[in-house]
Structures are given as C-alpha cells and as structure tokens.
C-alpha atoms as a PDB file:
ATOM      1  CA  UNK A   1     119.311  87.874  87.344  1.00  0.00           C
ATOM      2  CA  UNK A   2     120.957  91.075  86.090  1.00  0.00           C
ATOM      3  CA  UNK A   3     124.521  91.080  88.255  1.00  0.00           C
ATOM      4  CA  UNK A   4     127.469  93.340  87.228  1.00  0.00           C
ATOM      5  CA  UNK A   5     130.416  94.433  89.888  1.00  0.00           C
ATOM      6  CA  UNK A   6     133.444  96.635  89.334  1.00  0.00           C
ATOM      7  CA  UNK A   7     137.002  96.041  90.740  1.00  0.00           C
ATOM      8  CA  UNK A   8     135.694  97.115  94.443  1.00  0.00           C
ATOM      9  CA  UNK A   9     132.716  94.704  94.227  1.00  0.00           C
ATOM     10  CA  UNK A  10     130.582  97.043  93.791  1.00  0.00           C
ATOM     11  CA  UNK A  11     127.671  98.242  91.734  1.00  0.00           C
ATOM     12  CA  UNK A  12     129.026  99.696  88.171  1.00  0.00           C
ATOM     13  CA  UNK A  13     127.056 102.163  87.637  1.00  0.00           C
ATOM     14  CA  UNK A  14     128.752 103.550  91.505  1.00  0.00           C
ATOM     15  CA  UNK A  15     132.290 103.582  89.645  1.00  0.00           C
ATOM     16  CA  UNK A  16     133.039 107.001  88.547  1.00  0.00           C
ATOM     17  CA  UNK A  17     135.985 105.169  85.974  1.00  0.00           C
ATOM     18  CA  UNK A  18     132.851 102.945  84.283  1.00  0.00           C
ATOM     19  CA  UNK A  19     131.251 106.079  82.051  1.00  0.00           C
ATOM     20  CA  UNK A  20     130.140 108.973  81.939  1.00  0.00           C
ATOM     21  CA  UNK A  21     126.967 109.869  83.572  1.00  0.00           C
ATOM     22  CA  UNK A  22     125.123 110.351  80.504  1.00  0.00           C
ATOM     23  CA  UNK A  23     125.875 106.819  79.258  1.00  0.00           C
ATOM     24  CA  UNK A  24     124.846 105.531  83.178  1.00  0.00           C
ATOM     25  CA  UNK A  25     121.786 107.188  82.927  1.00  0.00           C
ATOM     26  CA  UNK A  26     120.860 105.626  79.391  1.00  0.00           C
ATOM     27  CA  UNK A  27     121.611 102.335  80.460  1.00  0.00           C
ATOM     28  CA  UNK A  28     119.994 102.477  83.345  1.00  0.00           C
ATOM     29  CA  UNK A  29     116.924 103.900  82.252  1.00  0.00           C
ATOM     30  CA  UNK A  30     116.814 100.783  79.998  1.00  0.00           C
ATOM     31  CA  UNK A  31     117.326  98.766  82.839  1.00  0.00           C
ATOM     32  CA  UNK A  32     115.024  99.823  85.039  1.00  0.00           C
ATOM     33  CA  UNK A  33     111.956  99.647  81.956  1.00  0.00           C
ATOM     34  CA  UNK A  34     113.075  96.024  81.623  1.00  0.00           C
ATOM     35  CA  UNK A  35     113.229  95.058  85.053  1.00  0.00           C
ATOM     36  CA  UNK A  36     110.220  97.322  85.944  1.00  0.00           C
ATOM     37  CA  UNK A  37     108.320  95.147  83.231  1.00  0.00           C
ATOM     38  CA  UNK A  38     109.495  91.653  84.521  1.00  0.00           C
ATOM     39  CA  UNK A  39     109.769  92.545  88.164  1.00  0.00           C
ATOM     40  CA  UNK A  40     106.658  94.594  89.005  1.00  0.00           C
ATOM     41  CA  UNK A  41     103.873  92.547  88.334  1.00  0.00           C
ATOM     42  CA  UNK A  42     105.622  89.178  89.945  1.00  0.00           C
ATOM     43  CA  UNK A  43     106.328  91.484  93.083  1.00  0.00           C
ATOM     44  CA  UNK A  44     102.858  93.089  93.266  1.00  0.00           C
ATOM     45  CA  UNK A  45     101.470  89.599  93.332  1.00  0.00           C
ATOM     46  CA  UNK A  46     103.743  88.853  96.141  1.00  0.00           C
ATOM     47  CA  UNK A  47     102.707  91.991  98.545  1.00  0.00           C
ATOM     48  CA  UNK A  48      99.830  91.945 100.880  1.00  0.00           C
ATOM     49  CA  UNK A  49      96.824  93.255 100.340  1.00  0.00           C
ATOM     50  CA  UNK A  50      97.674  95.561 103.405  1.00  0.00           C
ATOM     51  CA  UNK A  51     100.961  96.877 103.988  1.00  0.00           C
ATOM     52  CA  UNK A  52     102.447  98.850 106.798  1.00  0.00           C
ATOM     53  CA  UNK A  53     105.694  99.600 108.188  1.00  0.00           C
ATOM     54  CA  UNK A  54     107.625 100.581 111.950  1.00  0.00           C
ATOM     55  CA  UNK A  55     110.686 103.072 111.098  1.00  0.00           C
ATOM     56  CA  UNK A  56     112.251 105.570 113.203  1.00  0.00           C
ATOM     57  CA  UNK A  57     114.333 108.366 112.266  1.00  0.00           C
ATOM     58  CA  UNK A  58     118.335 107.986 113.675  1.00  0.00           C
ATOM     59  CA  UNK A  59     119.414 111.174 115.416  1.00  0.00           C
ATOM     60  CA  UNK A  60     115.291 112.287 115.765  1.00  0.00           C
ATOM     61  CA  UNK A  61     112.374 111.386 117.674  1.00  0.00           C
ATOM     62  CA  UNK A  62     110.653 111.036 114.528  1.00  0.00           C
ATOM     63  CA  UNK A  63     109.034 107.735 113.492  1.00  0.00           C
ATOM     64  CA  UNK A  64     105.778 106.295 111.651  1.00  0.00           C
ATOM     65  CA  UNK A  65     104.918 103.210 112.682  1.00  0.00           C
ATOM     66  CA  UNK A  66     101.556 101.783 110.964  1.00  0.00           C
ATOM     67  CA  UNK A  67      99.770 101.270 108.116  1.00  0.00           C
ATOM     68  CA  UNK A  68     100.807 102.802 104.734  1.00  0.00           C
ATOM     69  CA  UNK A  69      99.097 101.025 101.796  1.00  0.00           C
ATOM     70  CA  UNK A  70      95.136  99.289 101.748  1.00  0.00           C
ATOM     71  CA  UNK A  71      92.046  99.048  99.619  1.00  0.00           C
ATOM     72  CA  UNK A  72      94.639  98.853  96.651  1.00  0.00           C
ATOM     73  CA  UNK A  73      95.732 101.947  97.472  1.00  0.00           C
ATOM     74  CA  UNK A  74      98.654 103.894  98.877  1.00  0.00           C
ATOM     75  CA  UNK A  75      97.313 106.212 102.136  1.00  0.00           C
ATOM     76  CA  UNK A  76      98.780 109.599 101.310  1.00  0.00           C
ATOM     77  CA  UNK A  77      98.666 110.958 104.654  1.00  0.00           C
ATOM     78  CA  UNK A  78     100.849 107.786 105.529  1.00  0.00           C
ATOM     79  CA  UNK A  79     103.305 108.468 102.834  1.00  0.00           C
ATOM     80  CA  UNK A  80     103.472 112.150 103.578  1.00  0.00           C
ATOM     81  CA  UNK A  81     104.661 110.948 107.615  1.00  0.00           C
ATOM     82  CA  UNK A  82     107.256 108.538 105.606  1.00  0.00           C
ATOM     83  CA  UNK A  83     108.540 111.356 103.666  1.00  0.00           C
ATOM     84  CA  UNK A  84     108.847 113.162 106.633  1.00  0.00           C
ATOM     85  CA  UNK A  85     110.771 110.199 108.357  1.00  0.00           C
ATOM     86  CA  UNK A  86     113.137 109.699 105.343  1.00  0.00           C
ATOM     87  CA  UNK A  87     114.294 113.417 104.714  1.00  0.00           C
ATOM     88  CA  UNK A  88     117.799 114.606 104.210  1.00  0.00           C
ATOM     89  CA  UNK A  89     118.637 115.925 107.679  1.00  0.00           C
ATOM     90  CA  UNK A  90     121.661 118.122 106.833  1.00  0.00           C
ATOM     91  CA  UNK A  91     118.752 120.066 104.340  1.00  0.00           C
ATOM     92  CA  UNK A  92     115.952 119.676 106.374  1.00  0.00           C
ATOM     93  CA  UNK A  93     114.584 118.851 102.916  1.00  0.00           C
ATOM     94  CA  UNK A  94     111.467 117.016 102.207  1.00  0.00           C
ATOM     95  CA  UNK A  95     110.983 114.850  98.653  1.00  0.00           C
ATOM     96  CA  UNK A  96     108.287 112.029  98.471  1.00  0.00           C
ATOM     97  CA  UNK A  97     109.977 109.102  98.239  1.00  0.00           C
ATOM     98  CA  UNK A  98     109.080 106.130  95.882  1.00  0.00           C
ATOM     99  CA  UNK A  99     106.373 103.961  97.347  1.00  0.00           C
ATOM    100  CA  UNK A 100     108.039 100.853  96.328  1.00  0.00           C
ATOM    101  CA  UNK A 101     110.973 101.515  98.191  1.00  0.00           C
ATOM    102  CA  UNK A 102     108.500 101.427 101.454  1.00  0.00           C
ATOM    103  CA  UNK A 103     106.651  97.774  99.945  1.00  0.00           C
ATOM    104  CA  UNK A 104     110.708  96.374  99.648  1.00  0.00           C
ATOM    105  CA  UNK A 105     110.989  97.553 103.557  1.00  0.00           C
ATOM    106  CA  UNK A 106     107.759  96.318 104.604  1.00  0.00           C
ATOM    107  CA  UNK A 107     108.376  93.019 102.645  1.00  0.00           C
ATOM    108  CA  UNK A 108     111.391  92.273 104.265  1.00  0.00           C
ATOM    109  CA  UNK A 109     110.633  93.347 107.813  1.00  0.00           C
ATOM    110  CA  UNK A 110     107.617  90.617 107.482  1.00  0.00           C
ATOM    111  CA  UNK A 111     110.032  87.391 105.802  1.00  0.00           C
ATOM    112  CA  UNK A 112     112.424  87.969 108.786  1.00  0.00           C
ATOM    113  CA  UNK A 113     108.972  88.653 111.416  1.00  0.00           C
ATOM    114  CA  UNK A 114     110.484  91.838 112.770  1.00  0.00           C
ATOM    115  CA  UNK A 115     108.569  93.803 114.767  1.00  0.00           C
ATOM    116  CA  UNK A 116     111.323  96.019 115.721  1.00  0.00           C
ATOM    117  CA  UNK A 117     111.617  99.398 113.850  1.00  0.00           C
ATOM    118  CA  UNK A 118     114.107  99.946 110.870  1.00  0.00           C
ATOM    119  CA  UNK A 119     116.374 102.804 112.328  1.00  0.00           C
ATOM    120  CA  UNK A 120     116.791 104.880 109.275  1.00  0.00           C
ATOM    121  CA  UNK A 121     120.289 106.488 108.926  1.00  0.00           C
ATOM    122  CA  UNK A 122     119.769 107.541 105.669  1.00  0.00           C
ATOM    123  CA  UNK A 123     117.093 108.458 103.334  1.00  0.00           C
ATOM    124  CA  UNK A 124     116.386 110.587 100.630  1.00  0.00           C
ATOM    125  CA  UNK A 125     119.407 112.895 100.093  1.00  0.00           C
ATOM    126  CA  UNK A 126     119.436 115.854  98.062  1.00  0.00           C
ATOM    127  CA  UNK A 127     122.620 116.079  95.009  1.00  0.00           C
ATOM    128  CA  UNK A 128     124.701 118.630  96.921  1.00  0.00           C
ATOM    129  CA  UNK A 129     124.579 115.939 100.062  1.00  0.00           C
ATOM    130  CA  UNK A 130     125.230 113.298  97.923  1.00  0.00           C
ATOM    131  CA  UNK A 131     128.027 115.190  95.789  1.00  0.00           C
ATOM    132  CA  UNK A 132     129.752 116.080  99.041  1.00  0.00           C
ATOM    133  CA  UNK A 133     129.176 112.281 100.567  1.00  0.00           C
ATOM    134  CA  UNK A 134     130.822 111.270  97.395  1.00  0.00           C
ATOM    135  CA  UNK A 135     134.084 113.839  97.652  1.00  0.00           C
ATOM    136  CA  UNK A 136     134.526 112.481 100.978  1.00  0.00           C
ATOM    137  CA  UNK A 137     133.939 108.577 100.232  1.00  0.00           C
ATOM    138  CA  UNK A 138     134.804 106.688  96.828  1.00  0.00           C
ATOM    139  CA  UNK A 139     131.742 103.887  98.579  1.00  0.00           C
ATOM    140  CA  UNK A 140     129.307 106.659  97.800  1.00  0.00           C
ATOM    141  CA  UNK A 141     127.630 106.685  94.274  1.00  0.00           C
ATOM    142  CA  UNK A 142     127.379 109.906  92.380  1.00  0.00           C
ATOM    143  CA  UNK A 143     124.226 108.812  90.729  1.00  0.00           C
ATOM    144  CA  UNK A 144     122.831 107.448  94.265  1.00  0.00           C
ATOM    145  CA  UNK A 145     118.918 106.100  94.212  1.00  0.00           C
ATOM    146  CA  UNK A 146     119.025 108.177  97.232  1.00  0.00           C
ATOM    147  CA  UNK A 147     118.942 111.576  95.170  1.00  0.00           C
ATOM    148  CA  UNK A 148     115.407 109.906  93.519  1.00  0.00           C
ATOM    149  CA  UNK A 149     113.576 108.962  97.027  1.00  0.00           C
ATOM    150  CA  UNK A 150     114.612 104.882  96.248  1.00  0.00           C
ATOM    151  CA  UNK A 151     116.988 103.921  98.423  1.00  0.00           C
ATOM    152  CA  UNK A 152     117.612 104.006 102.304  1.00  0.00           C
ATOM    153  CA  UNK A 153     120.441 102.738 104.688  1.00  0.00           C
ATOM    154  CA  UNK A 154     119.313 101.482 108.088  1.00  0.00           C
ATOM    155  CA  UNK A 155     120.339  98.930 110.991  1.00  0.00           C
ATOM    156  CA  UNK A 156     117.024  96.987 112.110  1.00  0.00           C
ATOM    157  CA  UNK A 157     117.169  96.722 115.894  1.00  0.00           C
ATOM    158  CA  UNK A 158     118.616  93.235 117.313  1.00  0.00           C
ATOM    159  CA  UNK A 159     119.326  91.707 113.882  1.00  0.00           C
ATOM    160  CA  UNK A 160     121.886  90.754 112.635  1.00  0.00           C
ATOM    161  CA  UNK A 161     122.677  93.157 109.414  1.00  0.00           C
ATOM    162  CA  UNK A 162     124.136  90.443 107.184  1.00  0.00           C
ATOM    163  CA  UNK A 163     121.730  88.280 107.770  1.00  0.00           C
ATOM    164  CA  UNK A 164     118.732  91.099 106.451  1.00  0.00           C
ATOM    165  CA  UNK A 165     121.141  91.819 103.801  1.00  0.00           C
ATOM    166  CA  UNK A 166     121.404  87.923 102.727  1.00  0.00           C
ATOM    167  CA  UNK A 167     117.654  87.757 102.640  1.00  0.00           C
ATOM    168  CA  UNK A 168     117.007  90.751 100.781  1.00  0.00           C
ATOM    169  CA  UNK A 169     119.264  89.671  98.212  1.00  0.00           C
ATOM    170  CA  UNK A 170     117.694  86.394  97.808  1.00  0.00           C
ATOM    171  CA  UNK A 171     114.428  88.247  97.481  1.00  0.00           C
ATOM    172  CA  UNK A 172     115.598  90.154  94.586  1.00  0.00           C
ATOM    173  CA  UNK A 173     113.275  93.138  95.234  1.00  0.00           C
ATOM    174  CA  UNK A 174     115.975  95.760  94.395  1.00  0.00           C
ATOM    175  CA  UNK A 175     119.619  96.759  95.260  1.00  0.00           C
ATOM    176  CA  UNK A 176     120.747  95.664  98.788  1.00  0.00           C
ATOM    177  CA  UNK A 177     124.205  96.406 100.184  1.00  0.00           C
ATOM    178  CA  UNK A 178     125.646  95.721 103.672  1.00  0.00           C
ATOM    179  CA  UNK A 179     128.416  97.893 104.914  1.00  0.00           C
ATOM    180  CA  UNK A 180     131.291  96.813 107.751  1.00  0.00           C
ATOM    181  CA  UNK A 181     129.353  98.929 110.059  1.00  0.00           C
ATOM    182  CA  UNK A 182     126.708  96.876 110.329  1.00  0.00           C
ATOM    183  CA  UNK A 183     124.289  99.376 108.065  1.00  0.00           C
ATOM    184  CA  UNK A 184     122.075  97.639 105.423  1.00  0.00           C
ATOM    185  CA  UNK A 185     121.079  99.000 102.158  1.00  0.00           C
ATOM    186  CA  UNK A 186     117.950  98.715  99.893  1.00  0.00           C
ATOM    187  CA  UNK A 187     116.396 100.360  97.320  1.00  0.00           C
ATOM    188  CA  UNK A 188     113.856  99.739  94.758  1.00  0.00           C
ATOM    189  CA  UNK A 189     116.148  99.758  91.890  1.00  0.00           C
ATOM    190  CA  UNK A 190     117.106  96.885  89.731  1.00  0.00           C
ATOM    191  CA  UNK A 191     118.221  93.725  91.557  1.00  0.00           C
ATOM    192  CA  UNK A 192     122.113  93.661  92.451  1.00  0.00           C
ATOM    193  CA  UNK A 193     123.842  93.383  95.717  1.00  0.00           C
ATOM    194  CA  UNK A 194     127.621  94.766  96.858  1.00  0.00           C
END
C-alpha cells in the first residue's frame, strides 16, 4: 500500500513545504494512473450490482436518499440530486462530482450496515473556498480532492467517527482522514489515511 506522511502526519502532497504544485500535480497524476490501474478493477468487482446511498446536506434540508447506480450504469438524474447535495454552499456552486467518490460512500455505509444518513459538511468546494480554507487552516490542502468533486467530510449519525474512519482505511478505497471533531474524511483518491 502506497503510505507517505509529513511531520504533521499528514498527507504530503497537503504540505505546502513538500513541492511545488507543479511537481504535486506530476506525481500525483502518476499516482493516481497506477493506482487507478491496480485499484479499479479489484474495487469494481467488489461493488454491488446496485448501489444507492442516504446523505443529507448539513446546514440544508437537502438530501437524496436512494438509488444512484443499476443495470451497470450510473442514473444521471440520481447523480445530478448528489451534485446538488454536495455543492459548495458559500458559492452556491454546482460541479458533478466523481461517481466513485459516491461507490466509496455507499461501500462503506453497507460494511458498517448504516442506515442512517451521512451528514455532509463538506463537499465539492470551489479553489477560492479552498484557497481561503487553506489561509485560515495549515489542516487544509491547497491541492484538496475537494476542488475535483472527490472528496467529502461528513459525521454519519450515531457512529462513532473513528471507528468509520478505521474501517475505511482498512478498505483501502481512497484517502480517509478523521478530524478531533469527530468529522470523517474520504475521497476517491489514492489510498492513504491522516
């Protein structure tokens, strides 16, 4: 498994100090071909033939709960309703997020047997969000999976956060994180955990 951590135990490639963001991006295009390669397929088999998902919106009333992928295929209506879910607030911007990101979600929510709804806090942000997360937090990566649609912080009602963060590291379906607050991250990235 592919594991690298800077001084604050987190993800390199979330250290401003490691390179430039040039050389971050170059690396971890080449990182995410060769994981892509060795990962997708064994995941795909692993995934149900139909997938859905129960999320809710922090701060909203807006939710999707139901199904998102069947017949081999992804429901675009479905997606569009996820997008909607997952959309940077403080733009009121909409971007479609990465499908994946929603089968790592899904995948996890049905290992722990949750029925309960992942209460999104965060979703796709836009760079200016991110940029001005990142001014105000050194925790907050300047190339963030959020910017791409891949990544989403939550809390999944009556669990405990550590514990969904312990499994969905030992699932190694992308990046999880778990911050004090109890919020859990995941994303559809490469696997690596902080």
């Amino acid at each position: 498994m592919f594991h690298l951590f800077n001084r604050r135990g987190g993800c390199p490639c979330c250290d401003p100090e490691f390179a430039s963001r040039r050389e971050v991006l170059k690396a971890g295009i080449g990182v995410l071909a060769g994981t892509a390669l060795l990962s997708e397929s064994a995941v795909a088999a692993t995934l149900p033939s139909v997938r859905g998902l129960n999320a809710e919106r922090y701060g909203t009333e807006d939710s999707f709960n139901g199904v998102y992928f069947r017949d081999g295929k992804y429901d675009r209506e479905a997606l569009h309703k996820l997008d909607w879910v997952f959309r940077d607030l403080s733009a009121a911007e909409v971007t479609p997020m990465d499908p994946r990101l929603f089968d790592v979600l899904s995948s996890v929510a049905t290992r722990l047997e949750a029925t309960e709804p992942f209460t999104i806090s965060s979703g796709y942000r836009t760079p200016e969000h991110n940029a001005s997360n990142a001014r105000r937090s050194r925790a907050v990566s300047t190339v963030s999976l959020h910017m791409s649609g891949m990544a989403a912080d939550f809390r999944l009602q009556g669990r405990d956060g550590y514990g969904v963060a312990r499994l969905a590291a030992q699932m190694q379906m992308g990046g999880v994180g778990y911050y004090r607050q109890g919020f859990v991250h995941l994303d559809c990235g490469p696997p690596r955990r902080w």
